[in-house]
Structure formats: C-alpha cells, structure tokens
N, C-alpha and C. Protein backbone atom coordinates (compact mmCIF):
# COMPACT_ATOMS: atom_id res chain seq x y z
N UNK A 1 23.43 33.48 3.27
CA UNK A 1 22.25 33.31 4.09
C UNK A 1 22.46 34.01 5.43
N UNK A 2 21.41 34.87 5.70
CA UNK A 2 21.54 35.18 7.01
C UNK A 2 20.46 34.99 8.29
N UNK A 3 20.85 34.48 9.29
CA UNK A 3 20.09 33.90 10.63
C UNK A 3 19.08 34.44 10.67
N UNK A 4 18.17 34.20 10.96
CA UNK A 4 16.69 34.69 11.46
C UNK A 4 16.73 35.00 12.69
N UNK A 5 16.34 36.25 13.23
CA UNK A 5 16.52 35.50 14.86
C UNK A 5 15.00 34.76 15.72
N UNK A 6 14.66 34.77 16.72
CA UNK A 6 13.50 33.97 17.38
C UNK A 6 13.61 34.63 18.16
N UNK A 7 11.67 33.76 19.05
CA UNK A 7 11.20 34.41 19.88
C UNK A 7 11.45 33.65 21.13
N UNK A 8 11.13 33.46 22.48
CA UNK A 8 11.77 32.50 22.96
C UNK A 8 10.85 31.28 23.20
N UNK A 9 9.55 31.27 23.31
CA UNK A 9 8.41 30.64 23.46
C UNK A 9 8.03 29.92 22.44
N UNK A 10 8.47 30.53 20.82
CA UNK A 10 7.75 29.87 19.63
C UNK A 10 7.97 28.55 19.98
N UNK A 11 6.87 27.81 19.37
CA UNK A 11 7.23 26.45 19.04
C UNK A 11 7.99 25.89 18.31
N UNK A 12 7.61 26.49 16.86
CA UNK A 12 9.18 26.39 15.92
C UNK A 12 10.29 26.45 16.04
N UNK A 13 10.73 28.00 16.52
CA UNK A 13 12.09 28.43 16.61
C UNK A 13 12.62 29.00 18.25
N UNK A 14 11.44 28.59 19.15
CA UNK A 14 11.81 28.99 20.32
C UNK A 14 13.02 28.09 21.10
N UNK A 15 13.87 29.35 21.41
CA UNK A 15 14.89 28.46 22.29
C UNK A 15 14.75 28.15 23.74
N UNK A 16 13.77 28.89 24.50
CA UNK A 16 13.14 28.59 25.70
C UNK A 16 12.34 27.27 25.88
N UNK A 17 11.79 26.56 24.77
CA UNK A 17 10.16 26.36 24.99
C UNK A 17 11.17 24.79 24.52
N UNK A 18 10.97 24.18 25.82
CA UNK A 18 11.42 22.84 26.24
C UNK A 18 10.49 22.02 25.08
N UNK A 19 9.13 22.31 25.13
CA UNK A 19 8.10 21.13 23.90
C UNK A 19 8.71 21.22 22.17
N UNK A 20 9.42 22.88 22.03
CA UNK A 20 9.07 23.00 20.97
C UNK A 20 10.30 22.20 19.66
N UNK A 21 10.41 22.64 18.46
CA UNK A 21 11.26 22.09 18.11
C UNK A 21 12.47 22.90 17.85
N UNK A 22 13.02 24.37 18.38
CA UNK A 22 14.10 24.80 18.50
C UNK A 22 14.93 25.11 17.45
N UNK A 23 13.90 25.13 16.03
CA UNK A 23 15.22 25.21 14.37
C UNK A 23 15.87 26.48 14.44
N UNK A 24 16.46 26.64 13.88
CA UNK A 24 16.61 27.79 13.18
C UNK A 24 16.65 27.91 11.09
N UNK A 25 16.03 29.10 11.52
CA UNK A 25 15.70 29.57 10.07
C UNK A 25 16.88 30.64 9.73
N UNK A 26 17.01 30.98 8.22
CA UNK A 26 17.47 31.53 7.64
C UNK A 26 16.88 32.07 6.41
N UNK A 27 17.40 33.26 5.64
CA UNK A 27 16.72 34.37 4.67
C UNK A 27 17.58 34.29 3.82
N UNK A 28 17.73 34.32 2.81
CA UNK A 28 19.06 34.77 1.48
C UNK A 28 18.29 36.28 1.43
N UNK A 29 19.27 37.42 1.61
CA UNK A 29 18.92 38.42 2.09
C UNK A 29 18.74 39.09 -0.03
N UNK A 30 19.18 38.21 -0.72
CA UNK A 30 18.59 39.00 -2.00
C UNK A 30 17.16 38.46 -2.54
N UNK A 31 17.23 37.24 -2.61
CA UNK A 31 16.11 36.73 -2.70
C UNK A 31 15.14 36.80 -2.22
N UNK A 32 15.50 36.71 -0.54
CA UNK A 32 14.48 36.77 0.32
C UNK A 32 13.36 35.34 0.77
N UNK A 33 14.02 33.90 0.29
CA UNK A 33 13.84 32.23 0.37
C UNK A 33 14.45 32.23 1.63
N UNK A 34 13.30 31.61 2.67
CA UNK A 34 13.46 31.54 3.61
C UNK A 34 13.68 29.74 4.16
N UNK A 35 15.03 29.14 4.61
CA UNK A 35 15.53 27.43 4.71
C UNK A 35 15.31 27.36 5.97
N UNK A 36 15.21 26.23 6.65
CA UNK A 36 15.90 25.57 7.76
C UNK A 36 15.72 23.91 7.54
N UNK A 37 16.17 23.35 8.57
CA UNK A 37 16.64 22.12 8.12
C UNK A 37 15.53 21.86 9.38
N UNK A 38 15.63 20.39 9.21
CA UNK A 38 14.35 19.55 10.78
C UNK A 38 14.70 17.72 10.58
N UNK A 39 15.39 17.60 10.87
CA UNK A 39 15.46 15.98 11.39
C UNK A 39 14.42 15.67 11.94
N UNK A 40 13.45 15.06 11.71
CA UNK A 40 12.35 14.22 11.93
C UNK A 40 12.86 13.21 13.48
N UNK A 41 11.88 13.14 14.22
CA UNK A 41 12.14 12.62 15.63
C UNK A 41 10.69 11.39 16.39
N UNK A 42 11.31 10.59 16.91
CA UNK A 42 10.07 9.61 17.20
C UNK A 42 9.13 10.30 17.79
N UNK A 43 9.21 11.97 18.89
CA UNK A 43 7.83 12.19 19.27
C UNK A 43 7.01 12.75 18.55
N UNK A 44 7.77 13.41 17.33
CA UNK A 44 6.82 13.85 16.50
C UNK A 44 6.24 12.90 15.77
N UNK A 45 5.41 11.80 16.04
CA UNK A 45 4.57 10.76 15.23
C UNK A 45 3.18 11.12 15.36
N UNK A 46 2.85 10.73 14.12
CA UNK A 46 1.20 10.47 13.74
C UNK A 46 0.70 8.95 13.97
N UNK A 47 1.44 8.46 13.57
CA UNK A 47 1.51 6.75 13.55
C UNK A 47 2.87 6.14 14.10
N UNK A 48 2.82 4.66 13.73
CA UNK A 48 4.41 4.61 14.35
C UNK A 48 5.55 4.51 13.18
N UNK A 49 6.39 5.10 13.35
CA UNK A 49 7.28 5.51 11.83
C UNK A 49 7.14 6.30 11.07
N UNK A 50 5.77 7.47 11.18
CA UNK A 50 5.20 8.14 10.65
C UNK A 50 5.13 9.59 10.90
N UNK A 51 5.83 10.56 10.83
CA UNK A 51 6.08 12.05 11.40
C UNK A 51 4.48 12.61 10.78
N UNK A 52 3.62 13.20 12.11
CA UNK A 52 2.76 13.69 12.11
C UNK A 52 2.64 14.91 11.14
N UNK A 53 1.83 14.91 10.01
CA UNK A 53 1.39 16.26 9.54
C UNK A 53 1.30 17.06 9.49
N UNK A 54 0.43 17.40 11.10
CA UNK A 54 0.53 18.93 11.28
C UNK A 54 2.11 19.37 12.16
N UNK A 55 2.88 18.33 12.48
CA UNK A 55 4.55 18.98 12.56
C UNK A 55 4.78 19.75 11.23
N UNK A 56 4.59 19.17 10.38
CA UNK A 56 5.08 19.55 8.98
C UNK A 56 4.56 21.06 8.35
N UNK A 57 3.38 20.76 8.55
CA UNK A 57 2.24 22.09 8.44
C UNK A 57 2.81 23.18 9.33
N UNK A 58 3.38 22.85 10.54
CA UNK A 58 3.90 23.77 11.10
C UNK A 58 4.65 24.40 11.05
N UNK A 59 5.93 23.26 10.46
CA UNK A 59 7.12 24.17 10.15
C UNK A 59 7.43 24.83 8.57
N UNK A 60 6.24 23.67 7.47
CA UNK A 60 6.39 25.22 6.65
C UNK A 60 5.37 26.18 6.59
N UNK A 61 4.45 26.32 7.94
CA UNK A 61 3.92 28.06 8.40
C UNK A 61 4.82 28.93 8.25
N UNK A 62 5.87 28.04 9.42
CA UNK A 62 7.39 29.34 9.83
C UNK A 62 8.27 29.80 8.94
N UNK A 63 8.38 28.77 7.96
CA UNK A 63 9.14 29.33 7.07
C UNK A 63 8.75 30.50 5.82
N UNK A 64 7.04 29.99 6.16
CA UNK A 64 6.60 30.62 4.81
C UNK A 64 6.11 32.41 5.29
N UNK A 65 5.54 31.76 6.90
CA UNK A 65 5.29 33.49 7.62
C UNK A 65 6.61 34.38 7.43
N UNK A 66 8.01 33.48 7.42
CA UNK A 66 9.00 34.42 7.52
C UNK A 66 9.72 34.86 6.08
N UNK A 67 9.38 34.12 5.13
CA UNK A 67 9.50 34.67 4.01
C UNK A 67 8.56 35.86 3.97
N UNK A 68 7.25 36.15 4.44
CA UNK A 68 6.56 36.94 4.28
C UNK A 68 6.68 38.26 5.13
N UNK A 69 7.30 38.18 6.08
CA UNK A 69 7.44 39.28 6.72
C UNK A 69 8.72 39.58 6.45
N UNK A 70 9.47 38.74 6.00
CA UNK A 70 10.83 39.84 5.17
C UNK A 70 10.80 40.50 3.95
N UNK A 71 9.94 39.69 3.17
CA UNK A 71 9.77 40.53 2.09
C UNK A 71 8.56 41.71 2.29
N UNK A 72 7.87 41.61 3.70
CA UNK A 72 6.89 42.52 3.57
C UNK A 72 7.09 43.65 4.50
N UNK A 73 8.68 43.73 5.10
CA UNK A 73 8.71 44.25 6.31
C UNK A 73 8.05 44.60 7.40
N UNK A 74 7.05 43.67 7.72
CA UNK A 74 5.85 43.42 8.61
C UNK A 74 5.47 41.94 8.92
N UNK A 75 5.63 41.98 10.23
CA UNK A 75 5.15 40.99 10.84
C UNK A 75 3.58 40.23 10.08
N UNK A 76 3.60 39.13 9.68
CA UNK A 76 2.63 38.89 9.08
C UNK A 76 1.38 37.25 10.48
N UNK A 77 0.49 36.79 9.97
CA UNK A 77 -0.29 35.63 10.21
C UNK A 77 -0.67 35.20 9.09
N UNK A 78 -0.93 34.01 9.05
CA UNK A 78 -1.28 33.02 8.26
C UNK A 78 -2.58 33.57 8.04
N UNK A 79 -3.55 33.76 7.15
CA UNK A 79 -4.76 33.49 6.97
C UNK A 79 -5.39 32.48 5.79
N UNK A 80 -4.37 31.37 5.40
CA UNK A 80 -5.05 30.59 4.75
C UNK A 80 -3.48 29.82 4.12
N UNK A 81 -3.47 28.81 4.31
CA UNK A 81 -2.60 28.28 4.06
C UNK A 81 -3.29 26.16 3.55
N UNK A 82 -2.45 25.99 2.46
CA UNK A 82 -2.85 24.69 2.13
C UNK A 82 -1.49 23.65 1.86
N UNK A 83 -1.96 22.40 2.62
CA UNK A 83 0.14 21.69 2.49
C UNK A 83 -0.68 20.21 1.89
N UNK A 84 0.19 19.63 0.69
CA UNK A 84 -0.04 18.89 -0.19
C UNK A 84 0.96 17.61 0.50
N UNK A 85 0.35 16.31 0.74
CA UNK A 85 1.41 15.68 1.47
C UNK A 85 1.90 14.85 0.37
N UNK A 86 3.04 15.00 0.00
CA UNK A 86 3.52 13.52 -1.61
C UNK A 86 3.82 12.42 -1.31
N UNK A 87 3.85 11.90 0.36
CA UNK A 87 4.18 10.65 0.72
C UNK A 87 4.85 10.75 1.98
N UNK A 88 4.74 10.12 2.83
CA UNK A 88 4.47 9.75 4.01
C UNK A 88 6.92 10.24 4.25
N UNK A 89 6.49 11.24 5.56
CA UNK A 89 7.64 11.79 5.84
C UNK A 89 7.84 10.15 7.38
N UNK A 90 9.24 10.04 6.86
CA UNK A 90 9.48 8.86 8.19
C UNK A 90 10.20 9.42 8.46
N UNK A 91 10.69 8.85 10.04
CA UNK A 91 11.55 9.29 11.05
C UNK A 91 12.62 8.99 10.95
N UNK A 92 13.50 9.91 11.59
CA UNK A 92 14.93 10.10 11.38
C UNK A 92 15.39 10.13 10.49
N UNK A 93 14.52 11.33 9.35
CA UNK A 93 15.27 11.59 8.25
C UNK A 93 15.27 12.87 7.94
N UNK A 94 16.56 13.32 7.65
CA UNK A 94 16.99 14.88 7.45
C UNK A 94 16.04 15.44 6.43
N UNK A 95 15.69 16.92 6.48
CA UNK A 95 14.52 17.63 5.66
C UNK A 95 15.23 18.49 5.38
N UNK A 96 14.87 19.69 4.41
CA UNK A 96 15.50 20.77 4.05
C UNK A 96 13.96 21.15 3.82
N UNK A 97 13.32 22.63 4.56
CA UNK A 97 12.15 23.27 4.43
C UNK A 97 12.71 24.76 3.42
N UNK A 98 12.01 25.11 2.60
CA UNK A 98 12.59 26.14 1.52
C UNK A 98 10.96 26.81 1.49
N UNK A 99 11.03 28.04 1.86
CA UNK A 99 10.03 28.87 1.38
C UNK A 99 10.41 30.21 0.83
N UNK A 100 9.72 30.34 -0.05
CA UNK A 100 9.70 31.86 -1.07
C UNK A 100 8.37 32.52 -1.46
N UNK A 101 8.10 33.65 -1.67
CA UNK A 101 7.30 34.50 -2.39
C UNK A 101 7.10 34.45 -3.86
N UNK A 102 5.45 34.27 -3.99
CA UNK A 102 4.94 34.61 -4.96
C UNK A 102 4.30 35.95 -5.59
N UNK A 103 3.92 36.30 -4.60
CA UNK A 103 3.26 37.61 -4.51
C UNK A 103 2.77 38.67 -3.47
N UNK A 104 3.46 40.11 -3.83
CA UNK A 104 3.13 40.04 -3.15
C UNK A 104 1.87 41.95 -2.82
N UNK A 105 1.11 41.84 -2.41
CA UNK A 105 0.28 43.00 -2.02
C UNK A 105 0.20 43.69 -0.90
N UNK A 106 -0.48 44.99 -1.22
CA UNK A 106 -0.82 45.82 0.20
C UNK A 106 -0.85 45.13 1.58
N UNK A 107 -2.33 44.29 1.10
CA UNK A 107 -3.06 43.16 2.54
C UNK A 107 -2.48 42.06 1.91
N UNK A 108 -1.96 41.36 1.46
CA UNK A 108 -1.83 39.68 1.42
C UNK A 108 -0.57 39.77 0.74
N UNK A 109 0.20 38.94 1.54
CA UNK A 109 1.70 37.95 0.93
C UNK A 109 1.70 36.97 0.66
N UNK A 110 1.56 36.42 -0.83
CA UNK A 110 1.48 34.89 -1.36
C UNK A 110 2.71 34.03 -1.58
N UNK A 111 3.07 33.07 -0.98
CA UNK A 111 4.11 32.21 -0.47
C UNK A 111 4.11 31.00 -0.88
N UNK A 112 5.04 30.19 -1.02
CA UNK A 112 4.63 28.32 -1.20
C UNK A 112 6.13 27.92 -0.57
N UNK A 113 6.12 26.66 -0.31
CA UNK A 113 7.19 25.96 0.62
C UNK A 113 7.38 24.23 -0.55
N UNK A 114 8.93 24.21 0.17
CA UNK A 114 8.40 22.79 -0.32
C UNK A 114 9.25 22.10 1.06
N UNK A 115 9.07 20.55 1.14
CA UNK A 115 9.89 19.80 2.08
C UNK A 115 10.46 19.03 1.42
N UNK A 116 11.74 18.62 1.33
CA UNK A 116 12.71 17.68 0.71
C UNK A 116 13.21 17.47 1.78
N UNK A 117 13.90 15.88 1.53
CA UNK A 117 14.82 14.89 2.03
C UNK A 117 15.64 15.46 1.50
N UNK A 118 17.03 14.87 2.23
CA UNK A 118 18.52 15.81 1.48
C UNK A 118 18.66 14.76 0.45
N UNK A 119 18.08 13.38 0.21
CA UNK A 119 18.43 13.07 -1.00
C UNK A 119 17.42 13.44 -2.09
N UNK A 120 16.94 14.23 -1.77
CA UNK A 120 15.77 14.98 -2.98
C UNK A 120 14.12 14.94 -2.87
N UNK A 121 14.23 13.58 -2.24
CA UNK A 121 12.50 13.29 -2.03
C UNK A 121 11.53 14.14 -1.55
N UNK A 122 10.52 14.57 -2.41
CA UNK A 122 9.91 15.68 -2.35
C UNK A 122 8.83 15.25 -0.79
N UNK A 123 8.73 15.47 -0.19
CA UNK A 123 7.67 15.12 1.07
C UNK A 123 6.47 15.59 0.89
N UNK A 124 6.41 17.38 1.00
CA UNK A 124 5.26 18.04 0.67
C UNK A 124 5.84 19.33 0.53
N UNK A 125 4.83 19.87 -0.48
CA UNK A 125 4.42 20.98 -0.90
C UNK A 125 3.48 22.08 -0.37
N UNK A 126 3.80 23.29 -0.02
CA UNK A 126 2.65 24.53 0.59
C UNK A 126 2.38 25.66 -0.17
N UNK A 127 1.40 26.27 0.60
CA UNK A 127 1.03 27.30 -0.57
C UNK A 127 0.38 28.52 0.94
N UNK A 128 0.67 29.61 1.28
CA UNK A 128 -0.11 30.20 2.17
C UNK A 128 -0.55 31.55 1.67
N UNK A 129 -1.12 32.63 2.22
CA UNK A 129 -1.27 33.73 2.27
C UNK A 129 -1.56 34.07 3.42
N UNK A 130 -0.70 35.65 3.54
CA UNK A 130 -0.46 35.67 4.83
C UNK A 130 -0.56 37.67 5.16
N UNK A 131 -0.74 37.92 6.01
CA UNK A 131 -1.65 39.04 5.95
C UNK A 131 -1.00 39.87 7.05
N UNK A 132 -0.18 41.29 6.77
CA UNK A 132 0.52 41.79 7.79
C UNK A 132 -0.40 42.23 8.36
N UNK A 133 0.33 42.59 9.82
CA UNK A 133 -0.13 42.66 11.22
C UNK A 133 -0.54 44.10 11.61
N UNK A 134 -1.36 44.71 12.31
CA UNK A 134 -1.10 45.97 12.62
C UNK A 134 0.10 46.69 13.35
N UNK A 135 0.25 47.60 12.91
CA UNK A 135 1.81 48.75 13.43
C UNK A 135 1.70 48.28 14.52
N UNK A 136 0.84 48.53 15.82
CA UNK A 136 1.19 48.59 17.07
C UNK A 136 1.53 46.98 17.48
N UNK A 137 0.90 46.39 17.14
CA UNK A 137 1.42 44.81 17.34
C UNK A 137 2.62 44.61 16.29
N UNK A 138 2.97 45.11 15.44
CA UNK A 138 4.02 44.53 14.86
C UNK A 138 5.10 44.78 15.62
N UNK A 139 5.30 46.56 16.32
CA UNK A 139 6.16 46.66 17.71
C UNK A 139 6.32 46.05 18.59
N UNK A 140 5.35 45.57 19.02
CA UNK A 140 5.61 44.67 20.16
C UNK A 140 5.90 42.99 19.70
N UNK A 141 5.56 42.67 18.58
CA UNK A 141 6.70 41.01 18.45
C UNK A 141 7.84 41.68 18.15
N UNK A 142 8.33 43.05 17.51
CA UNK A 142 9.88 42.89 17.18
C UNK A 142 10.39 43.09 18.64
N UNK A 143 9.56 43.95 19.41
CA UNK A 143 9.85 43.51 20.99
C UNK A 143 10.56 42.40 21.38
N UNK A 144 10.19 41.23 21.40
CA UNK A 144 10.43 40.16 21.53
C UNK A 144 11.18 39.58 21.04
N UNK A 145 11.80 39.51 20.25
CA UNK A 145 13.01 39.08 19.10
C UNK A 145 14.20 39.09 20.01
N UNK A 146 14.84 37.64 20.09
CA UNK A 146 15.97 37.49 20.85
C UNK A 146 17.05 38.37 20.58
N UNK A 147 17.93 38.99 20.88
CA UNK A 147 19.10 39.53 20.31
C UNK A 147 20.56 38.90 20.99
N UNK A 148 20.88 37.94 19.90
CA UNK A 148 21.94 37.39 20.35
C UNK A 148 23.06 37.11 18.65
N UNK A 149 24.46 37.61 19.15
CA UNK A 149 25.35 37.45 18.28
C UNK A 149 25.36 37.06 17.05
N UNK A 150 24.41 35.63 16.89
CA UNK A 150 24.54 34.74 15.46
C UNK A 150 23.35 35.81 14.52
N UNK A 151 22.44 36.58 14.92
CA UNK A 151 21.33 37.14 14.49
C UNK A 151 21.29 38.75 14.30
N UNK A 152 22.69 39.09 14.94
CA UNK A 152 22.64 40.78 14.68
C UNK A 152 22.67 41.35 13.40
N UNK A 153 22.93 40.95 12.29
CA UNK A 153 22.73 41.48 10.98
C UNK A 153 21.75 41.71 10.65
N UNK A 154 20.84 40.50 10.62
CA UNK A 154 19.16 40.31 10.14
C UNK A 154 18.32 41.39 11.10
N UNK A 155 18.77 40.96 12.61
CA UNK A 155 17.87 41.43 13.84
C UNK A 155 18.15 43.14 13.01
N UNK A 156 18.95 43.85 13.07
CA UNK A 156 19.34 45.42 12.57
C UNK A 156 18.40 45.54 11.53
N UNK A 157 18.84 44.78 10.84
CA UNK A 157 18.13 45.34 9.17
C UNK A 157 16.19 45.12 9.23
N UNK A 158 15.72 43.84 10.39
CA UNK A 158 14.69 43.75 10.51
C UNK A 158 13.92 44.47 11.57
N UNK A 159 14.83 45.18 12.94
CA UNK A 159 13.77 46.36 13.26
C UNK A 159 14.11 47.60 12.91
N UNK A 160 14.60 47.69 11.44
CA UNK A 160 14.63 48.84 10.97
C UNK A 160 13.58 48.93 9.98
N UNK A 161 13.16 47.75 9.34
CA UNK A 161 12.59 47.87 8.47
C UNK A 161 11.24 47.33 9.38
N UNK A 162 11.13 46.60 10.33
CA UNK A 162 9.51 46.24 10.92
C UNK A 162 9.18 47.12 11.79
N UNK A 163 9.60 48.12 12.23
CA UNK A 163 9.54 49.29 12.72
C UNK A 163 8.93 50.47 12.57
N UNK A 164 8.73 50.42 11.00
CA UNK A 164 7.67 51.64 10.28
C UNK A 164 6.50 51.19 10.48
C-alpha cells in the first residue's frame, strides 16, 4: 500500500484544518483499492451514541474520489453518489473504509465503498460516480498536494500521471 498524500484544508485528510478529521488514505498501487481507517469520536454524533451519517458519507466520498482519480489519472468530483446505511455506526469503534472501481469511462468513474468494523460488521455500503476535472484545474489541486516524506512515491507517480 502506498500513502496518499493531502491537501492541507480538506476536511477528510487535511492536516491543517483543526475541524477536520485528519485520516490518511492509502492506494494498493496494483489494484488501485483505495483504505483508511476512522475511529469514530463523540463529536461526530447524529444522536447520542450515534456517529452522524453524513461523517460517513464523507469519508467514503474520499476514499471513493481517490480511487477514482488514481485509476483515472485525473482529479475527479463526485457527481452522484448513494451510501446504504446497514445499521447504526456507534462511537468509539474502529472502521476500516475500502473503496475500489467498477468502471471505468472517458466522463465517468464508477466506484463503491464499503465500511466495516475491524470485527467485520458491515456499517455501510457506497456506490458513486465521479467525473474528472478539467486539465487546468486538475493543475492547480496537484498544486496543492502536500509533499512530505511518507507520500513521495505516490506524490511522483501522481503528478506525473495528473499532469497530462
């Protein structure tokens, strides 16, 4: 598996952004299944004991946008994404987020995620499509891409390839 790197602001994976939740992601550079892990936390509640939804929705966006822009070598956005909830995610419990490619085209990268507990419990299920970005904006987020030690493999191979 190799590091993803981040932006510093994201919410997901930003290491700047005091609100956000700070993961890090990773790629299996043959496959191209994009993991990170997320311990569930009391501010992220919907209810009490209850980790809010759209946390969840959020973080498998990130995983699933970044499966999609590695396999699409282009920065991609969400344009339609659907998350299946199988039962109520509680707090303070370790997750494993797993996203991969289904398909994929010119305009649209088809993706699905799932969320597991590390003892297996399925949480929820996603499904997105996701739609690369134009050239000149795709330059300017690889712009942005932290470059730090744990991420120089991926960071190389990804503004070489998000670069065209």
């Amino acid at each position: 598996m190799l590091a993803l790197p981040h932006s510093p602001g994201c919410v997901v994976c930003g290491r700047d952004n005091p609100h956000g939740l700070q993961l890090s992601l990773s790629v299996d550079p043959q496959t191209g299944e994009v993991v990170t892990d997320y311990t569930s936390r009391p501010q992220h509640i919907g209810f009490v004991g209850v980790i809010h939804g759209g946390v969840i929705a959020t973080i498998v966006d990130e995983a699933m946008v970044w499966a999609a822009t590695w396999a699409g070598k282009r920065f991609c956005v969400c344009g339609e994404m659907n998350v299946r909830y199988r039962q109520i995610a509680p707090v303070n419990v370790a997750m494993k987020i797993s996203a991969k490619i289904e398909a994929i085209r010119s305009r649209l990268i088809e993706t699905t995620a799932t969320v597991k507990g590390t003892d297996g419990t399925l949480y929820a299920t996603a499904s997105g499509k996701y739609v690369p970005i134009a050239h000149e904006q795709n330059l300017l987020f690889v712009g942005t891409l932290i470059d730090d030690p744990t991420v120089g493999q991926t960071l190389h191979a990804l503004r070489q390839g998000l670069a065209r």
